[in-house]
PDB file of N, CA and C in Angstrom:
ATOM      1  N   UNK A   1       8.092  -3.132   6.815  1.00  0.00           N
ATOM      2  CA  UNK A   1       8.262  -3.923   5.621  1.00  0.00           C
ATOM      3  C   UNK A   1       9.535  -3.446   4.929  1.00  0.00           C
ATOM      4  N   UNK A   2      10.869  -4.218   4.508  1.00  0.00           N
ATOM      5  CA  UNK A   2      12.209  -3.669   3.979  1.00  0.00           C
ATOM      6  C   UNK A   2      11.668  -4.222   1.957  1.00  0.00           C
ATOM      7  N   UNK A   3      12.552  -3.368   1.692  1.00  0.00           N
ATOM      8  CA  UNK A   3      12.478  -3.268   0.272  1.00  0.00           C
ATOM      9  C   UNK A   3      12.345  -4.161  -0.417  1.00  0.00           C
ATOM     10  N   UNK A   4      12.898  -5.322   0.331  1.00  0.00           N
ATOM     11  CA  UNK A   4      13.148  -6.932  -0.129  1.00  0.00           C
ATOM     12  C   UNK A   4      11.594  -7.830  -0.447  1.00  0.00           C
ATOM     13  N   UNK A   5      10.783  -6.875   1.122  1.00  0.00           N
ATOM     14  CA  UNK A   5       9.557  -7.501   0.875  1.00  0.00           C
ATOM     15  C   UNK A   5       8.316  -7.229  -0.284  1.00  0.00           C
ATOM     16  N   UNK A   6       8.667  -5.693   0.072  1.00  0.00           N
ATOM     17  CA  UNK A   6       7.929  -5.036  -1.222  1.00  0.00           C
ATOM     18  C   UNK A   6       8.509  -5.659  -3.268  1.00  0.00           C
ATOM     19  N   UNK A   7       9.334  -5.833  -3.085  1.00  0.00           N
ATOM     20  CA  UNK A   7       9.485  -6.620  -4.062  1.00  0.00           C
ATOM     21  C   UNK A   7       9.896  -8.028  -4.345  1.00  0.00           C
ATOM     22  N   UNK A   8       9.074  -9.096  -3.913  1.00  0.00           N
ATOM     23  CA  UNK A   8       8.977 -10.148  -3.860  1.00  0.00           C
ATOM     24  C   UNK A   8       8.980 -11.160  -5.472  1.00  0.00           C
ATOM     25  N   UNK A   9       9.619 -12.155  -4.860  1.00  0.00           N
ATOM     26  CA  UNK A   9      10.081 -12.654  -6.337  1.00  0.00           C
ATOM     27  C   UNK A   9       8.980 -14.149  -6.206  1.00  0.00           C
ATOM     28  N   UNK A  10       8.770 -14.808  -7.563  1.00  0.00           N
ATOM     29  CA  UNK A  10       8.405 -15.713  -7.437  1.00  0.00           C
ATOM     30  C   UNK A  10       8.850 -16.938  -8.278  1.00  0.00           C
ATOM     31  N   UNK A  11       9.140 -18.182  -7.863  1.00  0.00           N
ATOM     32  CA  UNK A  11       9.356 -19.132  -8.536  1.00  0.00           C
ATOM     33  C   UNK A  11      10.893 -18.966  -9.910  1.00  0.00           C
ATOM     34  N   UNK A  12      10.267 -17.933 -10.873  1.00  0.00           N
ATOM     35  CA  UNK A  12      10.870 -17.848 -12.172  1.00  0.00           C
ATOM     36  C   UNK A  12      11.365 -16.597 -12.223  1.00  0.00           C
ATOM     37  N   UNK A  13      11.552 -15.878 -11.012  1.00  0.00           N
ATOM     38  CA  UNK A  13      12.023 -14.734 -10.892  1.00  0.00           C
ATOM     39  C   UNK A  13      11.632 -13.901 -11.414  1.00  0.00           C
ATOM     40  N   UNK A  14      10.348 -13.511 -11.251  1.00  0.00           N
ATOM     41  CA  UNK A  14       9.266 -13.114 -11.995  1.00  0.00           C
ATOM     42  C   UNK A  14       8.640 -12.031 -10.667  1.00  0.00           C
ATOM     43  N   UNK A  15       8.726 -10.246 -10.984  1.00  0.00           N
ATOM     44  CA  UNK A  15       9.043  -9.216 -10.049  1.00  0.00           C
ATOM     45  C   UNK A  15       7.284  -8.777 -10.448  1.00  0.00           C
ATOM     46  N   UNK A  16       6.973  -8.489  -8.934  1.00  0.00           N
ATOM     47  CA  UNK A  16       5.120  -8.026  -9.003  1.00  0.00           C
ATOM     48  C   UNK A  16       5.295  -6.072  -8.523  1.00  0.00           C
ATOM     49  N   UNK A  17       4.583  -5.960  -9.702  1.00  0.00           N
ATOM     50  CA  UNK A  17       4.723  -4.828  -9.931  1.00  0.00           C
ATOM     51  C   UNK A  17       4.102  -3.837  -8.463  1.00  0.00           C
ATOM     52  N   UNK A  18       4.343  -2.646  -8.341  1.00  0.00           N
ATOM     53  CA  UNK A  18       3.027  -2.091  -7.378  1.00  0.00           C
ATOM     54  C   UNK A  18       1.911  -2.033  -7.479  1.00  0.00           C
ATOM     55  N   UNK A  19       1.346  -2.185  -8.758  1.00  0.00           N
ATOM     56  CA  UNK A  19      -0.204  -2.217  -9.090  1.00  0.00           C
ATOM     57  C   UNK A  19      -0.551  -3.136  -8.791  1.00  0.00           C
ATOM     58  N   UNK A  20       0.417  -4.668  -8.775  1.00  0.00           N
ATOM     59  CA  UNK A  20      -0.058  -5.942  -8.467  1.00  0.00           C
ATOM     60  C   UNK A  20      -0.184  -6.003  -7.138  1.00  0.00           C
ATOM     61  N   UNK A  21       0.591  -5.247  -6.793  1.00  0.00           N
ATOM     62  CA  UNK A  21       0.966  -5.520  -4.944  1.00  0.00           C
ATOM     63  C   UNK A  21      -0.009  -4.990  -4.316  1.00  0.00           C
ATOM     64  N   UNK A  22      -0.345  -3.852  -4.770  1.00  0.00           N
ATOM     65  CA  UNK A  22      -2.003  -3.291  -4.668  1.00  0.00           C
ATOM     66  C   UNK A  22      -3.212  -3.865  -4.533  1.00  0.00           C
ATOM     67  N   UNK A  23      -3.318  -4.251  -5.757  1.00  0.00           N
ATOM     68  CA  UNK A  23      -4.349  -4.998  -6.028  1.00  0.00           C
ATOM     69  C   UNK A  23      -4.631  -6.308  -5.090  1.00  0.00           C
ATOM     70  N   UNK A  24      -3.740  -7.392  -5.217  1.00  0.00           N
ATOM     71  CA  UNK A  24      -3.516  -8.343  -4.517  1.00  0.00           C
ATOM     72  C   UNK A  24      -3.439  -8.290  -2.856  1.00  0.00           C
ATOM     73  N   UNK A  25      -3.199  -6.943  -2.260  1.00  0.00           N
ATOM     74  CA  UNK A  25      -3.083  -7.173  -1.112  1.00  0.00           C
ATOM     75  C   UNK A  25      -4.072  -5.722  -0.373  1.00  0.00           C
ATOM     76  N   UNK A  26      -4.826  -5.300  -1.523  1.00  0.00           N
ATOM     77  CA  UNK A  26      -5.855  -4.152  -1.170  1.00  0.00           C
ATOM     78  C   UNK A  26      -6.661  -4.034   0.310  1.00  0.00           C
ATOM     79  N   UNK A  27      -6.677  -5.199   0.287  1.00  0.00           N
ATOM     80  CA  UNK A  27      -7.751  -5.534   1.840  1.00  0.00           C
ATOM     81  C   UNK A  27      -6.888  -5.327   3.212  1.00  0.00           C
ATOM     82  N   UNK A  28      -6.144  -6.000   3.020  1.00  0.00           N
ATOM     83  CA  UNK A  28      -5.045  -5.968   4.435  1.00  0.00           C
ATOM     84  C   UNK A  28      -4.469  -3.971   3.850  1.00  0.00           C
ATOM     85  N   UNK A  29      -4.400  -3.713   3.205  1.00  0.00           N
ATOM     86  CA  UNK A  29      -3.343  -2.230   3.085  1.00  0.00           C
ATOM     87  C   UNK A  29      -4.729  -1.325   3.590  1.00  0.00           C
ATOM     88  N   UNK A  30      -5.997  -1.719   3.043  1.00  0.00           N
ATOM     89  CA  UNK A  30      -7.159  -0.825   3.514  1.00  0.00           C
ATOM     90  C   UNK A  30      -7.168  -1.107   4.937  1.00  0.00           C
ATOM     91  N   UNK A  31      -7.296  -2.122   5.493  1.00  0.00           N
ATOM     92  CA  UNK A  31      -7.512  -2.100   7.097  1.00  0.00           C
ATOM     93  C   UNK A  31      -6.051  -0.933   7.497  1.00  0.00           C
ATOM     94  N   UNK A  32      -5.280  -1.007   7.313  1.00  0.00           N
ATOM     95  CA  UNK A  32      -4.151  -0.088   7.960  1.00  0.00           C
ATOM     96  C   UNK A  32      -4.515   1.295   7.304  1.00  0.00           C
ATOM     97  N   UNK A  33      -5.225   1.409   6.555  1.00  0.00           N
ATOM     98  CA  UNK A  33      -5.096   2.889   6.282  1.00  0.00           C
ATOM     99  C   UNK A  33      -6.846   3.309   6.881  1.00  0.00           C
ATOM    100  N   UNK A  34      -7.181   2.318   7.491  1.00  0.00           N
ATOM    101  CA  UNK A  34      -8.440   2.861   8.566  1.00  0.00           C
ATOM    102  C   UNK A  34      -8.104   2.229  10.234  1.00  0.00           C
ATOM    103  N   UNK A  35      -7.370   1.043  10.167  1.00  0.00           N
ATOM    104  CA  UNK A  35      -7.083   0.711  11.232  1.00  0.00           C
ATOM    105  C   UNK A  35      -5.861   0.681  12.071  1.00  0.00           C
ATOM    106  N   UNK A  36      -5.036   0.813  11.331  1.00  0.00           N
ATOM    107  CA  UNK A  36      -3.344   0.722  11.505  1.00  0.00           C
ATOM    108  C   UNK A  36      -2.728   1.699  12.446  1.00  0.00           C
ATOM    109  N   UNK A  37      -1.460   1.696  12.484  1.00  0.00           N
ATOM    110  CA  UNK A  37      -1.220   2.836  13.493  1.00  0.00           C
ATOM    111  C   UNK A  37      -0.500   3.819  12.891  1.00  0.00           C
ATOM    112  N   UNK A  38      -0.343   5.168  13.745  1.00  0.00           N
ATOM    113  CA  UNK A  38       0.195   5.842  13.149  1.00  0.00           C
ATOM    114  C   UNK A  38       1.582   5.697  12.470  1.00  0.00           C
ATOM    115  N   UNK A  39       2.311   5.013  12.229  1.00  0.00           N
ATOM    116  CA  UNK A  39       3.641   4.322  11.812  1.00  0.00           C
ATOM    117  C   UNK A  39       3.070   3.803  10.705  1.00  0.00           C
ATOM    118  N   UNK A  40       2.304   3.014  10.586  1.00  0.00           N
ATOM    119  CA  UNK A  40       1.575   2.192   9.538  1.00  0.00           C
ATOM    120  C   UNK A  40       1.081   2.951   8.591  1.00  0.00           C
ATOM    121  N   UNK A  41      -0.041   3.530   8.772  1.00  0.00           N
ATOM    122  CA  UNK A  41      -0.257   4.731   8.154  1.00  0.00           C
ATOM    123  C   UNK A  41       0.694   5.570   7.409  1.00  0.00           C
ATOM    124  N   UNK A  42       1.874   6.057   7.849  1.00  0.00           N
ATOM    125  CA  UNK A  42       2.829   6.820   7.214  1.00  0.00           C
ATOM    126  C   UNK A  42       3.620   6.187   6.687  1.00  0.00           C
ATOM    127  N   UNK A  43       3.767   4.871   6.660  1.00  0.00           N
ATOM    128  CA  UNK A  43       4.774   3.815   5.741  1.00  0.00           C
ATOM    129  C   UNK A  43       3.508   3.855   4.167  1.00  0.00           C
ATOM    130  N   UNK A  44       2.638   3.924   4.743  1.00  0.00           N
ATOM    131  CA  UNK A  44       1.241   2.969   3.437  1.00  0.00           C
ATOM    132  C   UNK A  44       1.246   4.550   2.859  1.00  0.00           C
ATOM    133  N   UNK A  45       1.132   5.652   3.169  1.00  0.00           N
ATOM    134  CA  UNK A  45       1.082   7.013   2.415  1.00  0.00           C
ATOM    135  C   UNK A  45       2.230   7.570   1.914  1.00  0.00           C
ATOM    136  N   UNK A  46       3.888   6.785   1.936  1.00  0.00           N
ATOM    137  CA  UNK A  46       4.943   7.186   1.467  1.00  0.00           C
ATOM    138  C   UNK A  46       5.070   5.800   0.580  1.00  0.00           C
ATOM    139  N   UNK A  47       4.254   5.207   0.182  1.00  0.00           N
ATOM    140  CA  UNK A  47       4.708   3.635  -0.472  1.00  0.00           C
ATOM    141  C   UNK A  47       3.610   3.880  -1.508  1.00  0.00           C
ATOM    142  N   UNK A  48       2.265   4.622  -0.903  1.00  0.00           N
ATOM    143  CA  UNK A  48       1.294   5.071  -2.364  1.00  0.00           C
ATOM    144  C   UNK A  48       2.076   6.144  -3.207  1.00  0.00           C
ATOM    145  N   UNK A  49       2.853   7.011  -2.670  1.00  0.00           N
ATOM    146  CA  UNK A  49       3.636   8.429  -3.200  1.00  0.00           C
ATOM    147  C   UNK A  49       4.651   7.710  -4.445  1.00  0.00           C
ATOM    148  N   UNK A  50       5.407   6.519  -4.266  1.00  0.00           N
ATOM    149  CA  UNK A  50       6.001   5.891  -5.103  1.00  0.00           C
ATOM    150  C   UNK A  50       5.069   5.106  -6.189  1.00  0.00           C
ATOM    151  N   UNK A  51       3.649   5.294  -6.093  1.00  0.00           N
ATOM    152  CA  UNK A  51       2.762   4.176  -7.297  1.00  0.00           C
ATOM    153  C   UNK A  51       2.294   5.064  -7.931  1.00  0.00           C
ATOM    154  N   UNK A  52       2.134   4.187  -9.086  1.00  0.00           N
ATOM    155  CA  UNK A  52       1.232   5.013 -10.205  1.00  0.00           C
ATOM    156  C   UNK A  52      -0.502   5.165  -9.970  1.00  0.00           C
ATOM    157  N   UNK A  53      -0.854   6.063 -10.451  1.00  0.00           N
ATOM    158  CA  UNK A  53      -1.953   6.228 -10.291  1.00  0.00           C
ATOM    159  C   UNK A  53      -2.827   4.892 -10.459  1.00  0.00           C
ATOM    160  N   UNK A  54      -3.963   4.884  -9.913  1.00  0.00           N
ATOM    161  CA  UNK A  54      -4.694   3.902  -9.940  1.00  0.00           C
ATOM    162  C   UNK A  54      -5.929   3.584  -8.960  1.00  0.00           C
ATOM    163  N   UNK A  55      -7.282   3.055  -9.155  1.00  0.00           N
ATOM    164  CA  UNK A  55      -8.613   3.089  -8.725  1.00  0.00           C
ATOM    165  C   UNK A  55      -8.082   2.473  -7.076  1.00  0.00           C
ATOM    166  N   UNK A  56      -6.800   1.476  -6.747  1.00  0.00           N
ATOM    167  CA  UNK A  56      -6.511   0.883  -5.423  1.00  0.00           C
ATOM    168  C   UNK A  56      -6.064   1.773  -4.807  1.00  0.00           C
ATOM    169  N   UNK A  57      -4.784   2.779  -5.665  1.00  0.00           N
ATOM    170  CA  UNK A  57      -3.962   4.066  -4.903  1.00  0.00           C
ATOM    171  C   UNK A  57      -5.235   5.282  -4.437  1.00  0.00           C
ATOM    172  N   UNK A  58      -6.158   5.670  -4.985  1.00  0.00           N
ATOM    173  CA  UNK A  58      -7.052   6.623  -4.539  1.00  0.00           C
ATOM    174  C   UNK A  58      -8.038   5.936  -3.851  1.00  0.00           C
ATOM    175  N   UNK A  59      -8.363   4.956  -3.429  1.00  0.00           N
ATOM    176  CA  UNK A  59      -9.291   4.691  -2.329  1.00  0.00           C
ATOM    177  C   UNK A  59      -8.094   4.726  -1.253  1.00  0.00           C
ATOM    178  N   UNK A  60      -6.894   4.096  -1.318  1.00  0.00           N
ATOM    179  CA  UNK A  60      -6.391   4.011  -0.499  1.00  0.00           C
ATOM    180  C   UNK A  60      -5.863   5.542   0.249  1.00  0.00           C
ATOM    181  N   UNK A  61      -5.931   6.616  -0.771  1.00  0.00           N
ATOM    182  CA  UNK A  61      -5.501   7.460  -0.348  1.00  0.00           C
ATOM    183  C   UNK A  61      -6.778   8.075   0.408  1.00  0.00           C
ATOM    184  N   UNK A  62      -7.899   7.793   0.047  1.00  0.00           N
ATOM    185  CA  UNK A  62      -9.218   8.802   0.813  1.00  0.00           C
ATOM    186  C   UNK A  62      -9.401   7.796   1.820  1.00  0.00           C
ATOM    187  N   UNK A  63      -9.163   6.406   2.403  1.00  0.00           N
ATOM    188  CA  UNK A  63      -9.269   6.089   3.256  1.00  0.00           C
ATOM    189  C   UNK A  63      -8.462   6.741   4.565  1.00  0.00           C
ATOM    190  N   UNK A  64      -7.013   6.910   3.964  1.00  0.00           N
ATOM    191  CA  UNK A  64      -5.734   7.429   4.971  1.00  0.00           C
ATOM    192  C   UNK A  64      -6.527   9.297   5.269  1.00  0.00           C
ATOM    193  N   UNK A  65      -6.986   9.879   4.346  1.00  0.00           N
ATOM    194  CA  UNK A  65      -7.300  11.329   4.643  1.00  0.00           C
ATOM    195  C   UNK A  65      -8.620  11.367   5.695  1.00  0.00           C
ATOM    196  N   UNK A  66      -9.609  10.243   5.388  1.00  0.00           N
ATOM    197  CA  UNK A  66     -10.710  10.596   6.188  1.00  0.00           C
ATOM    198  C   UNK A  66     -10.230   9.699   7.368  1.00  0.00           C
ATOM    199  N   UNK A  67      -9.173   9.417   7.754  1.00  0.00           N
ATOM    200  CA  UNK A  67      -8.504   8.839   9.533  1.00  0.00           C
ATOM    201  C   UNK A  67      -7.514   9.719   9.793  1.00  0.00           C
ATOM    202  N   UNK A  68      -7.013  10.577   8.799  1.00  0.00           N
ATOM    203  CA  UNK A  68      -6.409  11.624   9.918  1.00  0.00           C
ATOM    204  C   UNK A  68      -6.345  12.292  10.699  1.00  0.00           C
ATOM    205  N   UNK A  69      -5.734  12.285  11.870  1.00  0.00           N
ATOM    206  CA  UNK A  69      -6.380  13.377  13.492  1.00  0.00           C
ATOM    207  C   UNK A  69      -6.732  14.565  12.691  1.00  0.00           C
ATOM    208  N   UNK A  70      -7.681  15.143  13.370  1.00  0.00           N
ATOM    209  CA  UNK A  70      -7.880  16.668  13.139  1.00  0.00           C
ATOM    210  C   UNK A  70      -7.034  17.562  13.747  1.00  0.00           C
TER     211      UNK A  70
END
């Protein structure tokens, strides 16, 4: 995903924050941080490192910890 995508514009040029991007796209970012690959995984745990705290960023983060190889 390039920077362009992560910040997507709409209509009125109107910029969705990361909490929105979160929120809005929680389901597909949870399957990669239980199903994704290892590439995936390390894009979605350096892209939570840039968000503010939040109830989407910490599930997402205990999903990525309890799929890490041992």
């Amino acid at each position: 995903m390039s920077e362009a995508e992560l910040d997507p514009r709409f209509g009125d040029d109107v910029k969705i924050t990361t909490g929105e991007f979160l929120k809005y796209n929680y389901r597909e970012l949870a399957r990669l941080a239980v199903n994704g690959t290892a590439k995936q995984k390390q894009w979605l745990l350096s892209y939570l490192g840039v968000c503010n705290d939040g109830v989407e960023k910490q599930s997402l983060q205990k999903a990525l910890e309890r799929t890490r190889p041992e």
